[in-house]
N, C-alpha and C. Protein backbone atom coordinates (compact mmCIF):
# COMPACT_ATOMS: atom_id res chain seq x y z
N UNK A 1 55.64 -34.41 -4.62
CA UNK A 1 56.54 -34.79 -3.54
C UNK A 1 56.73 -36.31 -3.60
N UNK A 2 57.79 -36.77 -3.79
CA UNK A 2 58.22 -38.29 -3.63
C UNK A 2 58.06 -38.74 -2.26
N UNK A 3 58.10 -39.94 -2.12
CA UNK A 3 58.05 -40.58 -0.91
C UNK A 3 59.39 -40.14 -0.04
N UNK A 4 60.74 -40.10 -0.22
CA UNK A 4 61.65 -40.09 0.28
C UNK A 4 61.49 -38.41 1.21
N UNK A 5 60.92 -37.66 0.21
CA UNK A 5 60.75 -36.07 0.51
C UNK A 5 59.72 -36.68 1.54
N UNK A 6 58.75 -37.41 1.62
CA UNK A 6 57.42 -37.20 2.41
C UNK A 6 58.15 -37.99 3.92
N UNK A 7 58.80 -38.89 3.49
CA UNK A 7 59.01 -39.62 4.82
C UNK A 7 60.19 -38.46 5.45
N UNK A 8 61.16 -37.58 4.91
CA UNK A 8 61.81 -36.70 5.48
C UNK A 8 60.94 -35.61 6.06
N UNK A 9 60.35 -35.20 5.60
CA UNK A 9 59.23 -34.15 6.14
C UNK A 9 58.44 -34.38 7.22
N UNK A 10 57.88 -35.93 7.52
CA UNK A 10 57.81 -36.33 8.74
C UNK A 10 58.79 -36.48 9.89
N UNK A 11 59.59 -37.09 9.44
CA UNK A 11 60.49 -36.94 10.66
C UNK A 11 60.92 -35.66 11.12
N UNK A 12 61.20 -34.72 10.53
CA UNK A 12 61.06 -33.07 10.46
C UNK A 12 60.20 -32.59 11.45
N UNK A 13 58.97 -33.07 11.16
CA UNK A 13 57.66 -32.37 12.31
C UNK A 13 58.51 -31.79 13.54
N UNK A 14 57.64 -30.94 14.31
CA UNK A 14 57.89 -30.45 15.61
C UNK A 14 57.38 -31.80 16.71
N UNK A 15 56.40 -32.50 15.93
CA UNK A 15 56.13 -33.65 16.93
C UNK A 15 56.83 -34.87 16.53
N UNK A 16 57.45 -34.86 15.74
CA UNK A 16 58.13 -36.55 15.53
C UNK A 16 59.28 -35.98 16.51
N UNK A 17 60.13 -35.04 15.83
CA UNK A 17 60.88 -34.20 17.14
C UNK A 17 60.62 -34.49 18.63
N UNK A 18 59.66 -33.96 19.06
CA UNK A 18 59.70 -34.02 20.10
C UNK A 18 59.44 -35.62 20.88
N UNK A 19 58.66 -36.03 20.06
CA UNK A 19 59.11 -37.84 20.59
C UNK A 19 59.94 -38.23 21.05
N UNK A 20 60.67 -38.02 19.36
CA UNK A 20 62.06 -38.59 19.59
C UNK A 20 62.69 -38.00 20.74
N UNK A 21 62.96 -36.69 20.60
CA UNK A 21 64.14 -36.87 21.95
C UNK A 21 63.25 -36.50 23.02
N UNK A 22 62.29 -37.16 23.61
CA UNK A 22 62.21 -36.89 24.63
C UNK A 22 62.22 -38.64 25.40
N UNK A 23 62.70 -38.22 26.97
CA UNK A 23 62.86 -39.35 27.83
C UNK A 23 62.03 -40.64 27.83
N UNK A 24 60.40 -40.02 27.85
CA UNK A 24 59.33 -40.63 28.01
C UNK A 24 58.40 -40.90 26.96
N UNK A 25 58.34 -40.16 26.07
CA UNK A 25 57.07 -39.80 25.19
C UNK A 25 57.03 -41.43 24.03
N UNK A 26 58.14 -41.39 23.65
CA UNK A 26 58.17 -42.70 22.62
C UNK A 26 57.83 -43.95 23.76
N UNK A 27 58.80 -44.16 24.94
CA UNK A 27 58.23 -45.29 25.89
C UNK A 27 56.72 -45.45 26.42
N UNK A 28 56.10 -44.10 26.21
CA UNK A 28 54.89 -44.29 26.70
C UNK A 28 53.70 -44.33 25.45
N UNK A 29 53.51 -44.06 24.82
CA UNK A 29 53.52 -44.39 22.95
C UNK A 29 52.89 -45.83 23.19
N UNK A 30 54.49 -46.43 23.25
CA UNK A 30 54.76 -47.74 23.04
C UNK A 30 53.89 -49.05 23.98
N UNK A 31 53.65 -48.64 25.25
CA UNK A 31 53.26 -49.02 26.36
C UNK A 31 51.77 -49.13 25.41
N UNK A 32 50.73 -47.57 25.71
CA UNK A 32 50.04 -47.63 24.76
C UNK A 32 49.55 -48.71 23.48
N UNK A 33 50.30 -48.49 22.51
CA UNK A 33 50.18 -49.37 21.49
C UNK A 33 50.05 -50.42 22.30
N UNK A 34 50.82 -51.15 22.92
CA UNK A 34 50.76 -52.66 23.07
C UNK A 34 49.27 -52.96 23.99
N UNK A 35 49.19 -51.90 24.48
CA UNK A 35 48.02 -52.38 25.47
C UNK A 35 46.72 -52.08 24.32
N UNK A 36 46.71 -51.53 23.47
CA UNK A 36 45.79 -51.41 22.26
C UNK A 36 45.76 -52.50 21.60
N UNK A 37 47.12 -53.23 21.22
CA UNK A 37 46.78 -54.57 20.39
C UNK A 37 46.44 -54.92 21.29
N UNK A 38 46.76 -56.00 22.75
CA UNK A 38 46.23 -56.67 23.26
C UNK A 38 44.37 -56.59 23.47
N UNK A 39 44.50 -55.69 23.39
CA UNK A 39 42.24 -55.30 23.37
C UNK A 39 42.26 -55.77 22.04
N UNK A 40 42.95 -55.33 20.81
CA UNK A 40 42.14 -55.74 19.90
C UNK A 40 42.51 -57.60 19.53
N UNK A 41 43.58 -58.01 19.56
CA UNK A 41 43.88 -58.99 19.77
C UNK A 41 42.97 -59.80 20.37
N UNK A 42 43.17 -59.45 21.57
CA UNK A 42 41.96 -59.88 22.74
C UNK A 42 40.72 -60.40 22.03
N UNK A 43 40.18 -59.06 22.02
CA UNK A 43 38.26 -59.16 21.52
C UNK A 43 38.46 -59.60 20.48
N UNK A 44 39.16 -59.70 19.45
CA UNK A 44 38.96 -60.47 18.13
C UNK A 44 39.17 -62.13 18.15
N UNK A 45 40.12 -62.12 19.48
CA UNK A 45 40.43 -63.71 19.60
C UNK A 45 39.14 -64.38 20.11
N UNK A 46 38.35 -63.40 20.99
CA UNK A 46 37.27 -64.22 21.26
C UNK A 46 36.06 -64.50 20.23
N UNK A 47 36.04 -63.46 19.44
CA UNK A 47 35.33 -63.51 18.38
C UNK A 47 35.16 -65.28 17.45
N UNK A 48 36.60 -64.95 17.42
CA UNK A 48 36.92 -66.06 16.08
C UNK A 48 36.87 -67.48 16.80
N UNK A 49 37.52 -67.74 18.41
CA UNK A 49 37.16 -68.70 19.13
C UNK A 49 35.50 -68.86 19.25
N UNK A 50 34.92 -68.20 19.12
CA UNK A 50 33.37 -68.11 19.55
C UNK A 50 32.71 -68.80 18.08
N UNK A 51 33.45 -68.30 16.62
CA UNK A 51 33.27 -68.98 14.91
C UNK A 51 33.45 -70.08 15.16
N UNK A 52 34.23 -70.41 16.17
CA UNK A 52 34.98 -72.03 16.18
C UNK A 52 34.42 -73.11 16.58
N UNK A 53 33.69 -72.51 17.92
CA UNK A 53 32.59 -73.09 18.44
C UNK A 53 33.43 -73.51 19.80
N UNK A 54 34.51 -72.69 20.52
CA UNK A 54 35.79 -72.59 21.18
C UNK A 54 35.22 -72.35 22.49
N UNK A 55 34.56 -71.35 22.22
CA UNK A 55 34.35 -70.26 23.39
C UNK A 55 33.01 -69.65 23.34
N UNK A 56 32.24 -69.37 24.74
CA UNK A 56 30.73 -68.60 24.33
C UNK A 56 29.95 -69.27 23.87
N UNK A 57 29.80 -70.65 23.29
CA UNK A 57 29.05 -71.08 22.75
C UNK A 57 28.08 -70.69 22.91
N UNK A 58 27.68 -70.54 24.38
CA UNK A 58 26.20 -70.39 25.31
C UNK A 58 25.40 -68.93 24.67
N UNK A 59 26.36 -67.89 24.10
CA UNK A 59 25.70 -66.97 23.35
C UNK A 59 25.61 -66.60 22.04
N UNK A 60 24.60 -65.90 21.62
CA UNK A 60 24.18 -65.70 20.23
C UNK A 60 25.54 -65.01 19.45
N UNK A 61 25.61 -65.51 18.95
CA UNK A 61 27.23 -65.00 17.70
C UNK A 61 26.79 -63.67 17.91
N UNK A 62 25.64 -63.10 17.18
CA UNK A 62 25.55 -61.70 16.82
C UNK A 62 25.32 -60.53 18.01
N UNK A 63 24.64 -61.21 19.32
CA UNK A 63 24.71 -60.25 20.06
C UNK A 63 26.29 -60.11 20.68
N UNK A 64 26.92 -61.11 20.60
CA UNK A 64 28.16 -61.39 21.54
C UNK A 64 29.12 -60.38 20.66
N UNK A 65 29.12 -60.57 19.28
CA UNK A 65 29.90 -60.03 18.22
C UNK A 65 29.37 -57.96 18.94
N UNK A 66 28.60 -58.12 18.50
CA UNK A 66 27.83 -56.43 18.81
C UNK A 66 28.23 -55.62 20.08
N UNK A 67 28.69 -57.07 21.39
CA UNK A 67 29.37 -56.04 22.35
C UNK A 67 30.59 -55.81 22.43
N UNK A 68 31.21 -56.89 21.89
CA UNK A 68 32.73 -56.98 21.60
C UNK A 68 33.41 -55.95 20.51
N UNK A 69 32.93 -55.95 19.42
CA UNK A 69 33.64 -54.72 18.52
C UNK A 69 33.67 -53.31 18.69
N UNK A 70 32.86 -53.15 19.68
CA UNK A 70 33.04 -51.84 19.95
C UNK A 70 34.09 -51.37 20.81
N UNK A 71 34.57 -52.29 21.36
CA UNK A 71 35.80 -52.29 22.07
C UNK A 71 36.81 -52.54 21.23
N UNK A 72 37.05 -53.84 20.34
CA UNK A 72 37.94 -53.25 19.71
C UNK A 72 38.35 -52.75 18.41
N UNK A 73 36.67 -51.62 17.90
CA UNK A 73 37.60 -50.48 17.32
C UNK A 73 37.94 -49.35 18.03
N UNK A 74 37.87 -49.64 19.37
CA UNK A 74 37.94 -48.32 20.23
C UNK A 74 39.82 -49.00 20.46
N UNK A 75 40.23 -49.94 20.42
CA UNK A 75 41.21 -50.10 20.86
C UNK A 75 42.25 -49.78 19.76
N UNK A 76 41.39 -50.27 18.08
CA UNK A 76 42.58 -50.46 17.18
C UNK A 76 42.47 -48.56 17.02
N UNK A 77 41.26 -48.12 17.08
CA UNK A 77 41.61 -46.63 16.84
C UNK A 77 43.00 -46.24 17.65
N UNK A 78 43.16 -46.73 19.42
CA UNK A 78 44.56 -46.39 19.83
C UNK A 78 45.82 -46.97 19.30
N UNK A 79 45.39 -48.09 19.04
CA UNK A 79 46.60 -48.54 18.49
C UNK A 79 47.48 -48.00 17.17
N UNK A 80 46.07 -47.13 15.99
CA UNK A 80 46.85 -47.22 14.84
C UNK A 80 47.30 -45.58 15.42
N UNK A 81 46.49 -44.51 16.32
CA UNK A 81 46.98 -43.14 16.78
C UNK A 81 48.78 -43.73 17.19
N UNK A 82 48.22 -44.16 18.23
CA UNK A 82 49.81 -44.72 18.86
C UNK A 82 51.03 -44.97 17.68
N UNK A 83 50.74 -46.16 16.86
CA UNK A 83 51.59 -46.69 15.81
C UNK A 83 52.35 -45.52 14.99
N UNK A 84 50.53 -44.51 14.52
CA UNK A 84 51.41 -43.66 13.69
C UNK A 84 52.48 -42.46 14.33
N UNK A 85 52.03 -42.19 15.31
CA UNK A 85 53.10 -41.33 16.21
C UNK A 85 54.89 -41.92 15.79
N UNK A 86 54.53 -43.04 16.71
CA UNK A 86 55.70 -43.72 17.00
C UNK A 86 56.46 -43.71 15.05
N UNK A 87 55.55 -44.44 14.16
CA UNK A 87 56.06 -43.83 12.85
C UNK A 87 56.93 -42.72 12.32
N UNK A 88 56.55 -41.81 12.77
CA UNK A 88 56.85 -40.61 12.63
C UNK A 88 58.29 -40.16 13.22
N UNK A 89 58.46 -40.80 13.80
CA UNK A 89 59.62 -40.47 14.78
C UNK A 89 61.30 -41.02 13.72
N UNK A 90 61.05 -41.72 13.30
CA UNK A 90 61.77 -42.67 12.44
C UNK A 90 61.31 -42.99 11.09
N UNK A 91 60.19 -42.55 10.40
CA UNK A 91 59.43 -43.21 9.39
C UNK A 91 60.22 -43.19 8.04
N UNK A 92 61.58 -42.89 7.76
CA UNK A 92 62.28 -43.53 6.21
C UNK A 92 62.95 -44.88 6.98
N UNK A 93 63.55 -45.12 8.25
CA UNK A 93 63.48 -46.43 8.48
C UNK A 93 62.63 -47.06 8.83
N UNK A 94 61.29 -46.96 8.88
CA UNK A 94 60.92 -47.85 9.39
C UNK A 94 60.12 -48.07 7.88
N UNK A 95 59.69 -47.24 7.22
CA UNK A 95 59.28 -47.46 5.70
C UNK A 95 60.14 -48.00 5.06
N UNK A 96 61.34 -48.69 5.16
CA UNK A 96 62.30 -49.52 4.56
C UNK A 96 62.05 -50.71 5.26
N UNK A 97 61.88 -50.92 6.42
CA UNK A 97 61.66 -51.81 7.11
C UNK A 97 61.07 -52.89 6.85
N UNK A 98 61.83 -54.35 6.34
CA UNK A 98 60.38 -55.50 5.97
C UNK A 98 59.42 -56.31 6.96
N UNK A 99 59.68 -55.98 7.61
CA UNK A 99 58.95 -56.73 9.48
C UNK A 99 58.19 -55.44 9.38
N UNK A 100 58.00 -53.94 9.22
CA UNK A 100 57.20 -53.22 9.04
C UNK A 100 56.20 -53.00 7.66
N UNK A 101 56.96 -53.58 6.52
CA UNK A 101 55.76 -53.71 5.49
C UNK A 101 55.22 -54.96 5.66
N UNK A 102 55.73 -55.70 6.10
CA UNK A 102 54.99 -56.93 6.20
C UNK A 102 53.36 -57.03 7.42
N UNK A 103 54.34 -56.13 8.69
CA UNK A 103 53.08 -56.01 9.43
C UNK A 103 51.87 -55.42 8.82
N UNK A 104 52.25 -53.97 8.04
CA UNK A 104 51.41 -53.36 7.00
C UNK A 104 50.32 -54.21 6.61
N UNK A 105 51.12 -54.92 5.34
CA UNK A 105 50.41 -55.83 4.64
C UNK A 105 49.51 -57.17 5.45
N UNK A 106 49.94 -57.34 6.56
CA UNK A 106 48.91 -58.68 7.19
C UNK A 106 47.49 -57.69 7.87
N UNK A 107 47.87 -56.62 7.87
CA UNK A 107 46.60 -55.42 8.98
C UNK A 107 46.00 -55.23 7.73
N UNK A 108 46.08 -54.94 6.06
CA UNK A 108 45.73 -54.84 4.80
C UNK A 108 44.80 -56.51 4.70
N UNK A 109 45.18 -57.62 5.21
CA UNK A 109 45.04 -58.71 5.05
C UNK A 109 43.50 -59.11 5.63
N UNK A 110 43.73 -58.54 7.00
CA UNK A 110 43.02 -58.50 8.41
C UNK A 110 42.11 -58.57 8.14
N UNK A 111 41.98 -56.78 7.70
CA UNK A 111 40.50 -56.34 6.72
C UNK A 111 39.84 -56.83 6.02
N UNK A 112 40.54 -57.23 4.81
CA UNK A 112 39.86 -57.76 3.80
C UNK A 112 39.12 -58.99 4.69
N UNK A 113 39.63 -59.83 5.36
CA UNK A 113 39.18 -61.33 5.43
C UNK A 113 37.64 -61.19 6.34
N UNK A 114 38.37 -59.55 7.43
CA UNK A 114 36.90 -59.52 8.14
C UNK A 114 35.79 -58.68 7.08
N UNK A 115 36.11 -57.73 6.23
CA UNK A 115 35.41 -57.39 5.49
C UNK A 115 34.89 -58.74 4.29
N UNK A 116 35.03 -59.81 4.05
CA UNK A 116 34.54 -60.87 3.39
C UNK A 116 34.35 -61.80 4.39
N UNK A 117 34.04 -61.60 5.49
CA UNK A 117 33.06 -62.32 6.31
C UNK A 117 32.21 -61.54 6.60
N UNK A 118 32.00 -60.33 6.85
CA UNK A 118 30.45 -59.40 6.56
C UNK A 118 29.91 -59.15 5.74
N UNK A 119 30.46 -59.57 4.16
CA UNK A 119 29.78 -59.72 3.24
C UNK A 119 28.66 -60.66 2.85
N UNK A 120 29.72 -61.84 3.87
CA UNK A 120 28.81 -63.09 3.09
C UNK A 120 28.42 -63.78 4.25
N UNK A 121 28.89 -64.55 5.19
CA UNK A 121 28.98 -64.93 6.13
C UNK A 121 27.96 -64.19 7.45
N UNK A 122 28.39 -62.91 7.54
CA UNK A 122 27.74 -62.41 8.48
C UNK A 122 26.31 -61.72 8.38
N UNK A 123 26.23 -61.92 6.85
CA UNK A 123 24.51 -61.27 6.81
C UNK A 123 23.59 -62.80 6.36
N UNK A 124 24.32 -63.52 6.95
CA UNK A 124 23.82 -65.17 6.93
C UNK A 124 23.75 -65.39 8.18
N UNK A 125 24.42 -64.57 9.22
CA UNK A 125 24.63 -64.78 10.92
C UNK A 125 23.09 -65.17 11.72
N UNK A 126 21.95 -64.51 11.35
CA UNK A 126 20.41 -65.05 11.77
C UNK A 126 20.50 -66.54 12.16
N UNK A 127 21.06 -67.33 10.40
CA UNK A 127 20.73 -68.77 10.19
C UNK A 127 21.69 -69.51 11.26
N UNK A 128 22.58 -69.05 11.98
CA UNK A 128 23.83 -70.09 12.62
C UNK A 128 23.70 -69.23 14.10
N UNK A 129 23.02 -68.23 13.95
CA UNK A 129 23.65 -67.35 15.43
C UNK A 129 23.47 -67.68 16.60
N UNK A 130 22.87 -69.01 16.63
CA UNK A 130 22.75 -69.85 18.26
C UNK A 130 23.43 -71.01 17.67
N UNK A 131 24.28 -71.58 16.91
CA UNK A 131 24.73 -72.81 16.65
C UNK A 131 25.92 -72.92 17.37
N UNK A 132 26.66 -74.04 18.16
CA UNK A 132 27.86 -73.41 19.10
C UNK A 132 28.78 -72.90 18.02
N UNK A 133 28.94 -73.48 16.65
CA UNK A 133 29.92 -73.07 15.70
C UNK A 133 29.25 -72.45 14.28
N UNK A 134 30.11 -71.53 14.01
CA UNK A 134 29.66 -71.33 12.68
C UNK A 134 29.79 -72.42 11.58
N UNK A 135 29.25 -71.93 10.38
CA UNK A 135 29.35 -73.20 9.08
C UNK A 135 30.81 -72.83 9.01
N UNK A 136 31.15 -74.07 8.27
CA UNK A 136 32.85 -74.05 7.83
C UNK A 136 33.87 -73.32 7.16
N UNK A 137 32.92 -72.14 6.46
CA UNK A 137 33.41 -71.17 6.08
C UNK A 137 33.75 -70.20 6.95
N UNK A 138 32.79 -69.82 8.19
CA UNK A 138 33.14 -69.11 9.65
C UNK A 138 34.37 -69.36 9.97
N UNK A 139 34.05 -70.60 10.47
CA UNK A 139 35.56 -71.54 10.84
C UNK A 139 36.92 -70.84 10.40
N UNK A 140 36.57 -71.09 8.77
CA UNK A 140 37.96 -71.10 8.25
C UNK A 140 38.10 -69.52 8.20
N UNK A 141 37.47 -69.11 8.11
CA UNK A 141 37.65 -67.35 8.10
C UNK A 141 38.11 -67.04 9.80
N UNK A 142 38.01 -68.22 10.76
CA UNK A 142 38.56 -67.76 12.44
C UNK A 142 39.61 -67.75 11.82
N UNK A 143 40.36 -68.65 11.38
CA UNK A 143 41.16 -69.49 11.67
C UNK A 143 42.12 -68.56 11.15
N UNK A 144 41.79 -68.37 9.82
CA UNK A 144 42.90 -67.54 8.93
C UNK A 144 43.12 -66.58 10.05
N UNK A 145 42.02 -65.79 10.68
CA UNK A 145 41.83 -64.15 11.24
C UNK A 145 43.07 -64.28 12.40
N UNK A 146 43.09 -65.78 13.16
CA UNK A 146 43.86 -65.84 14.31
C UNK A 146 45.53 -65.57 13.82
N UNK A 147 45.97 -66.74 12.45
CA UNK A 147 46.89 -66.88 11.95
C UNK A 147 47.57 -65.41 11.74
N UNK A 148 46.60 -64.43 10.62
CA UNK A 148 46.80 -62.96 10.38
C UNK A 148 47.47 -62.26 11.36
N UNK A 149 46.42 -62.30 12.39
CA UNK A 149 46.89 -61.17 13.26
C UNK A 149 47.85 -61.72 14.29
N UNK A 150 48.18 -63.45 14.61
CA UNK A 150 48.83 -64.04 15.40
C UNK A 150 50.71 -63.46 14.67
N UNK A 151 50.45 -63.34 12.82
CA UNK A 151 51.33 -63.10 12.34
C UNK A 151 51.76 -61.54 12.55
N UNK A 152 50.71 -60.80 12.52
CA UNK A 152 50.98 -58.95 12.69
C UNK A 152 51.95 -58.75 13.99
N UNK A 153 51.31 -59.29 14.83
CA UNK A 153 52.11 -59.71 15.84
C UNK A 153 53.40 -59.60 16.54
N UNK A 154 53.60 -60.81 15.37
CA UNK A 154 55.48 -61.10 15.26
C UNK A 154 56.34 -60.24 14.90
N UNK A 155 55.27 -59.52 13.23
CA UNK A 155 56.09 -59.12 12.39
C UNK A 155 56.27 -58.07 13.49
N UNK A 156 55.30 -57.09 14.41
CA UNK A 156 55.37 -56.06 14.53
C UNK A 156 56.42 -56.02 15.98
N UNK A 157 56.26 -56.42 16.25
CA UNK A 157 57.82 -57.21 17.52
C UNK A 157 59.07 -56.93 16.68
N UNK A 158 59.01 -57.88 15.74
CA UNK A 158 60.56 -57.70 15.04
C UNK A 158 60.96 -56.48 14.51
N UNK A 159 59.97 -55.86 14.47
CA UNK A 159 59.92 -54.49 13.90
C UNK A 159 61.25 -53.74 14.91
N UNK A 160 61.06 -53.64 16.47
CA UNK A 160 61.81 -53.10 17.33
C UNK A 160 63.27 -54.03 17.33
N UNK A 161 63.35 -54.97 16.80
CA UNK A 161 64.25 -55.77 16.74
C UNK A 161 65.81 -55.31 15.68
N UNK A 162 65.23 -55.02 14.75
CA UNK A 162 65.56 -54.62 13.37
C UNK A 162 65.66 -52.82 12.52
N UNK A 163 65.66 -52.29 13.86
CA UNK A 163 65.36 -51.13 13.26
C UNK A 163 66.44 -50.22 14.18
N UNK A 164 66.86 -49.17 13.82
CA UNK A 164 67.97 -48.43 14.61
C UNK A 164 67.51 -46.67 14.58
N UNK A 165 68.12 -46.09 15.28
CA UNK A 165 67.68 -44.83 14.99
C UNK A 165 68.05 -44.25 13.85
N UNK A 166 67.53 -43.31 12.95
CA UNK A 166 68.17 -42.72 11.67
C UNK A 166 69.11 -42.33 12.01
N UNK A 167 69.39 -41.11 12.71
CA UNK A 167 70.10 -40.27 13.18
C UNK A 167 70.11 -40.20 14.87
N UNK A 168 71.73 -40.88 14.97
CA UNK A 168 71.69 -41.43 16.07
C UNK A 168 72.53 -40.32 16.69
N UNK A 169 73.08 -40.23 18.20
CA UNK A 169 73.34 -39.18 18.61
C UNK A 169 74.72 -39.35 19.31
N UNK A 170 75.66 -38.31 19.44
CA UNK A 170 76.97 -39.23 19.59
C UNK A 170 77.12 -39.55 20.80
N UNK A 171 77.91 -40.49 21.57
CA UNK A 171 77.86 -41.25 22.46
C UNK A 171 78.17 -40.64 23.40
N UNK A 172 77.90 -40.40 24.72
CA UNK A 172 77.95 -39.68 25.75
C UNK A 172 79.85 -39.39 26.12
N UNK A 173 80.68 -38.62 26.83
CA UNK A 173 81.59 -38.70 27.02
C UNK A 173 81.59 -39.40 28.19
N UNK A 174 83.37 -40.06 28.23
CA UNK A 174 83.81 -41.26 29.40
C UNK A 174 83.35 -40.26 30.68
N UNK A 175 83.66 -39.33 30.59
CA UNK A 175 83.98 -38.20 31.71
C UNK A 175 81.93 -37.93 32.56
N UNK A 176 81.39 -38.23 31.69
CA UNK A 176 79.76 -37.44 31.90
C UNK A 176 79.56 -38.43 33.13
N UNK A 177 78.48 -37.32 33.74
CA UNK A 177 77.58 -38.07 35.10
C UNK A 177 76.21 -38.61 34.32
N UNK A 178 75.75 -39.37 35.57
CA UNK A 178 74.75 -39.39 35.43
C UNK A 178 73.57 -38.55 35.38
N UNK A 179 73.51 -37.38 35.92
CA UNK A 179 72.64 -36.50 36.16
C UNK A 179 72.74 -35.04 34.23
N UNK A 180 73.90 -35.54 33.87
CA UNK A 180 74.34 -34.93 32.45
C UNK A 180 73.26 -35.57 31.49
N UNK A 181 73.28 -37.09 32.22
CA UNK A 181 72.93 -38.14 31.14
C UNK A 181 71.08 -37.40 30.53
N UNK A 182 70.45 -37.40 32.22
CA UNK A 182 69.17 -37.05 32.28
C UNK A 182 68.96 -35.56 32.38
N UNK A 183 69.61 -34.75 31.67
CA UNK A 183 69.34 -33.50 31.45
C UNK A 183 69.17 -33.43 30.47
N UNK A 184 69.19 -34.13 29.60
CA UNK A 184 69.17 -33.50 27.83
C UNK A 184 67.51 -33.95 28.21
């Protein structure tokens, strides 16, 4: 199956379907998602402010780190459920989409940078974990982490900016009520 077949077959579903045309389901999705980045956003901003020597100083990196992530992979878990829904609904445009591969690729980015700060950095966390700041490599690993996801961000904003329905639906008649409007 090619991609073009796979991204048609999604939008196909009985549930990208029903997203889509329904009144509420994509607006509330969406609501969702955003309140998911903001947690993960959130707890990660404090994280990397805390590397910086920004914020928290007063607590140990590693216990502070230990209560915070659990929140937000509890958040990015909603966020990426949410995302992929909303995907689905539209997913050969929005898989064309470069404000959507780009967001892709900076959440691909994300990882790596926090996965090479638990490599190296964070099983060094003992030696710095009461220092108000991490060593300069911490630092620069906030810094990038803020930039990353300050960028996912944008891209993922422009995303709604830039994107149209596939299959759009024809325009209501001059003649229709309002109550026509909210029956479909």
């Amino acid at each position: 199956m090619d991609i073009a077949a796979l991204l048609s077959w999604l939008e196909a579903t009985s549930l990208a379907a029903r997203i889509r045309d329904s009144l509420f389901l994509f607006p509330l999705l969406e609501s969702f998602h955003v309140i998911g980045l903001a947690l993960v956003f959130g707890t990660i901003a404090v994280i990397d402010l805390r590397l910086l020597g920004a914020a928290s100083t007063d607590r140990p990196f590693k216990r502070m780190a230990s209560d915070i992530l659990k929140w937000t992979w509890a958040a990015f878990v909603l966020t990426a459920l949410t995302g992929s829904l909303m995907f689905l609904t539209n997913a050969g445009v929005y898989y064309h989409n470069f404000y959507f591969r780009s967001k892709m690729a900076l959440l691909v980015l994300a990882a790596v940078n926090m996965l090479s700060f638990e490599l190296t950095l964070g099983r060094t966390a003992h030696r710095w974990d009461k220092a108000a700041a991490a060593p300069p490599a911490g630092r620069a690993v906030a810094i990038l982490s803020l930039a990353i996801w300050i960028s996912a961000i944008f891209a993922g904003r422009l995303i709604g900016f830039t994107t149209s329905r596939a299959k759009q639906t024809a325009p209501a008649p001059a003649d229709s009520s309002l109550e026509e409007l909210f029956q479909k």
